[in-house]
N, C-alpha and C. Protein backbone atom coordinates (compact mmCIF):
# COMPACT_ATOMS: atom_id res chain seq x y z
N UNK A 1 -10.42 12.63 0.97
CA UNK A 1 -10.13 11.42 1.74
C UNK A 1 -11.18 10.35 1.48
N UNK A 2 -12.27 10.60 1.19
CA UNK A 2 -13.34 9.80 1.38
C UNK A 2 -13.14 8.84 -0.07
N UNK A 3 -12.86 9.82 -1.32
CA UNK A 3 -12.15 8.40 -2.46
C UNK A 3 -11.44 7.72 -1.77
N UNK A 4 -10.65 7.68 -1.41
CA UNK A 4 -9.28 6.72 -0.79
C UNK A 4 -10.06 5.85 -0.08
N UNK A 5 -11.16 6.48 0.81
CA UNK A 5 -11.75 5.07 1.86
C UNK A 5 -12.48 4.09 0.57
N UNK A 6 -13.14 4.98 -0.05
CA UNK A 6 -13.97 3.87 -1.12
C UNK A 6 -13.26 2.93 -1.69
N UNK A 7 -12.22 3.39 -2.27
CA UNK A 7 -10.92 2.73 -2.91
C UNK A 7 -10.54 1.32 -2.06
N UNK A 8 -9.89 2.13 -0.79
CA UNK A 8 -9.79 0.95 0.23
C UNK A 8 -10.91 -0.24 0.30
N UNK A 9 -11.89 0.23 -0.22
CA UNK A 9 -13.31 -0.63 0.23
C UNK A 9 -12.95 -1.79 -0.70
N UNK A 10 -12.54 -1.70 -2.04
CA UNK A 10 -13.05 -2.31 -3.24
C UNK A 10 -11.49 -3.12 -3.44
N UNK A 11 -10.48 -2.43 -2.92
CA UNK A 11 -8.96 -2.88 -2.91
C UNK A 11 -9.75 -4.30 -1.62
N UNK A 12 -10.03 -4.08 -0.64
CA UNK A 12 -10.44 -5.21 0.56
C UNK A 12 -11.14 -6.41 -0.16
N UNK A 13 -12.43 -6.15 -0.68
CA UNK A 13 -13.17 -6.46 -1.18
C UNK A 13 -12.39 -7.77 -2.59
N UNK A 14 -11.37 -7.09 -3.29
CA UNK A 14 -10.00 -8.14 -4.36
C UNK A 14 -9.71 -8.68 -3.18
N UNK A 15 -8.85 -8.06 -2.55
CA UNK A 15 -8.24 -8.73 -1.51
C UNK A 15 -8.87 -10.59 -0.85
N UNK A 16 -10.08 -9.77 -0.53
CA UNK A 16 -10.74 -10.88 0.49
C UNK A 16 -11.12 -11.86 -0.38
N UNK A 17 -11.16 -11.72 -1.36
CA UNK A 17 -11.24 -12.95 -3.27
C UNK A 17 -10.43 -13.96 -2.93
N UNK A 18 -9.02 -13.51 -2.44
CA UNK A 18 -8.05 -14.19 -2.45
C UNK A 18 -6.82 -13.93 -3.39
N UNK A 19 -7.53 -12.80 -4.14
CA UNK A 19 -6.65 -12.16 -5.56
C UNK A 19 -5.34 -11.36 -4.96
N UNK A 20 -4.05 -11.44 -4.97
CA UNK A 20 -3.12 -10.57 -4.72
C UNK A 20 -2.83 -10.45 -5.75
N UNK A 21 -1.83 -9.21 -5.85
CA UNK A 21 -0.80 -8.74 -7.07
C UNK A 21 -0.11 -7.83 -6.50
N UNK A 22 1.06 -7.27 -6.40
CA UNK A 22 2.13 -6.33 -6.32
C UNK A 22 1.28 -4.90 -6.64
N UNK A 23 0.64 -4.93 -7.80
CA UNK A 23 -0.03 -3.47 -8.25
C UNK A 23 -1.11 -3.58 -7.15
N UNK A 24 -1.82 -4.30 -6.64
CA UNK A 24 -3.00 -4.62 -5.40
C UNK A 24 -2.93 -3.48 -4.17
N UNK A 25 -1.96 -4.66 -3.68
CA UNK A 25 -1.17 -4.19 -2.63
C UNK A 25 -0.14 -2.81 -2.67
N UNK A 26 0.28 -2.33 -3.55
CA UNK A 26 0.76 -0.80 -4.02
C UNK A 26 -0.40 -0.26 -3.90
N UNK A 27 -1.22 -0.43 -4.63
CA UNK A 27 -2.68 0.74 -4.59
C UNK A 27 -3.17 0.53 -3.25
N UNK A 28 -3.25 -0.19 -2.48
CA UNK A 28 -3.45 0.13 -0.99
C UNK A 28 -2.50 0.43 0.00
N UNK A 29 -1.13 0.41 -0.79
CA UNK A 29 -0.43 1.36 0.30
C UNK A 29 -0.62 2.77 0.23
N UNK A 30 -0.92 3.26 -1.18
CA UNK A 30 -0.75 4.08 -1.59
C UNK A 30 -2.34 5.26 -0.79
N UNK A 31 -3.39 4.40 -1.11
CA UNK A 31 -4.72 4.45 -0.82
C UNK A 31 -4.12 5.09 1.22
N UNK A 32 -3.45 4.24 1.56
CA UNK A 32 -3.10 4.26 3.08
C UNK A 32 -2.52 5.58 3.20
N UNK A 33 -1.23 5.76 2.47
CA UNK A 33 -0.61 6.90 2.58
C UNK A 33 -1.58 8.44 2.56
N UNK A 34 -2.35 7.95 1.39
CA UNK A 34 -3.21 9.08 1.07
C UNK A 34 -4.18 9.49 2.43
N UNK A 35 -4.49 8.76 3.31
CA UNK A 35 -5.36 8.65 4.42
C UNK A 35 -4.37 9.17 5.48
N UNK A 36 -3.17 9.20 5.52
CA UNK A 36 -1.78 9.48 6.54
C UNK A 36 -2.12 8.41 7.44
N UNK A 37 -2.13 7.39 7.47
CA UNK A 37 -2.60 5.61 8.19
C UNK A 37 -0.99 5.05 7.39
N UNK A 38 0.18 6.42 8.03
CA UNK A 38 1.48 5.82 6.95
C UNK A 38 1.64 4.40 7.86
N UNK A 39 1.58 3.73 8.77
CA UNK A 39 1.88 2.22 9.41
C UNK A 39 1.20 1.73 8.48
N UNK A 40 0.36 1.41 8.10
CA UNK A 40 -0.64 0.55 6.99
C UNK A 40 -0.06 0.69 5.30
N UNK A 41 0.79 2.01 5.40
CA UNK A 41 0.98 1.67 3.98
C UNK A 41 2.35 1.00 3.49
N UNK A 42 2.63 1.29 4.89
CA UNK A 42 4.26 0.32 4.86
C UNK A 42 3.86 -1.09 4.79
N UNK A 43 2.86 -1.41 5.53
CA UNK A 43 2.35 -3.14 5.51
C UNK A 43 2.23 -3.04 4.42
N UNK A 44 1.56 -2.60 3.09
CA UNK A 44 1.26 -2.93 1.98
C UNK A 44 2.37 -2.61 1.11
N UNK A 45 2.99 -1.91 1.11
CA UNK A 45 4.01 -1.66 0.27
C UNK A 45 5.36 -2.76 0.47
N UNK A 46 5.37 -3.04 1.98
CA UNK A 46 6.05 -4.97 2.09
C UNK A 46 5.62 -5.75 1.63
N UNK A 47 4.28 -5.73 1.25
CA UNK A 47 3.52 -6.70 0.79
C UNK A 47 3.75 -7.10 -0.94
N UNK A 48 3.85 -5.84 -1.30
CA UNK A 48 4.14 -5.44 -2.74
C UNK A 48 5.41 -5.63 -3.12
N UNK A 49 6.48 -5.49 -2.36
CA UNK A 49 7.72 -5.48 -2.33
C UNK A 49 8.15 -6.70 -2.53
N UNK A 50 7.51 -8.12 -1.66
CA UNK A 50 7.59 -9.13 -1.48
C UNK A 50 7.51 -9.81 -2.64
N UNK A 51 6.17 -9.41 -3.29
CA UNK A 51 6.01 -9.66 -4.75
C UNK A 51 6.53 -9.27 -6.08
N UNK A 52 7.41 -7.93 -5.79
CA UNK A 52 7.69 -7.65 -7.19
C UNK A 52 8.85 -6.70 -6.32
N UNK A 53 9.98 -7.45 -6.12
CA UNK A 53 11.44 -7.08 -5.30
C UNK A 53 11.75 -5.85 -5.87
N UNK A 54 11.94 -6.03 -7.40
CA UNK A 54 12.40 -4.77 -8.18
C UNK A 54 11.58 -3.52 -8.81
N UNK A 55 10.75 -3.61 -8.24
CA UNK A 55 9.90 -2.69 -8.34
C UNK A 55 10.36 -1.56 -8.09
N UNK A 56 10.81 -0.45 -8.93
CA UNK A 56 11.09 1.14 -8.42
C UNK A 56 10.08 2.05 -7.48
N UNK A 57 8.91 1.78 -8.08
CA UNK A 57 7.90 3.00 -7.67
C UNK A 57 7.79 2.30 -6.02
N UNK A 58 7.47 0.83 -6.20
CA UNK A 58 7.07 0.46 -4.52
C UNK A 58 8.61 0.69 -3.89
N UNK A 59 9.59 0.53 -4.04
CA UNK A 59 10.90 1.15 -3.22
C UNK A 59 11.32 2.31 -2.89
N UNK A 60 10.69 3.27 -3.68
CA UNK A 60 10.09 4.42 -3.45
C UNK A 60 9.43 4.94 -2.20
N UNK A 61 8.32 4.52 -2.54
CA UNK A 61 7.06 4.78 -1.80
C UNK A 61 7.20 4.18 -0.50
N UNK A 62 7.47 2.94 -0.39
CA UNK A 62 8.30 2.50 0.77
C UNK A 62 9.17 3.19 1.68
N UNK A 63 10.23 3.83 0.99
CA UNK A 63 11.65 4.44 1.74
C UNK A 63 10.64 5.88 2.13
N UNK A 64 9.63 6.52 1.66
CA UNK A 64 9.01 7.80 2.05
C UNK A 64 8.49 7.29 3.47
N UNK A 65 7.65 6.51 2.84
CA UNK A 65 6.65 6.42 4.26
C UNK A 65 7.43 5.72 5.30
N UNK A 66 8.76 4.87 5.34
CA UNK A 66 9.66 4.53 6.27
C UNK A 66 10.34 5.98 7.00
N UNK A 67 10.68 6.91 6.07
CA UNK A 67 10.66 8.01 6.59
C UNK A 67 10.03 8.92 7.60
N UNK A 68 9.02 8.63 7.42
CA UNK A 68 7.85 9.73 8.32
C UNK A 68 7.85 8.67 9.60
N UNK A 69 8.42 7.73 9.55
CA UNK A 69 8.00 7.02 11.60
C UNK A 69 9.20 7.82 11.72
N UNK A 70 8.82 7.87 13.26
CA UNK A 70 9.59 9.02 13.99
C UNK A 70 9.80 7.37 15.23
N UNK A 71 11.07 7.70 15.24
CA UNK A 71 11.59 5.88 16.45
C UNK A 71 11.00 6.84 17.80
């Protein structure tokens, strides 16, 4: 777990640049998922989605972790 926080650190760190990208924001949903923080990786994987609509892997990864909320 503790890669994933570092990860998260340095993904924040682009982030707070002002730098987005679709692959960005995927690697911190992904980073999220890996942490089970699945609400956070859905934010990022919308985020990613937003940017790159047709993206397979983020529609993916998306529909999983939409999966695991329990209404």
């Amino acid at each position: 777990q503790g890669m994933y926080d570092s990860a998260l650190l340095v993904y924040d760190q682009v982030a707070g640049q002002g730098l987005q990208s679709a692959q960005l924001f995927y690697n911190m949903g992904n980073a999220h998922f890996k942490n089970n923080n699945v609400p956070a990786a859905i934010l990022f994987f919308e985020k990613a989605r937003k940017l790159a609509p047709s993206d397979e892997n983020i529609q993916y990864n998306l529909s999983v972790a939409n999966s695991m909320i329990v209404d």
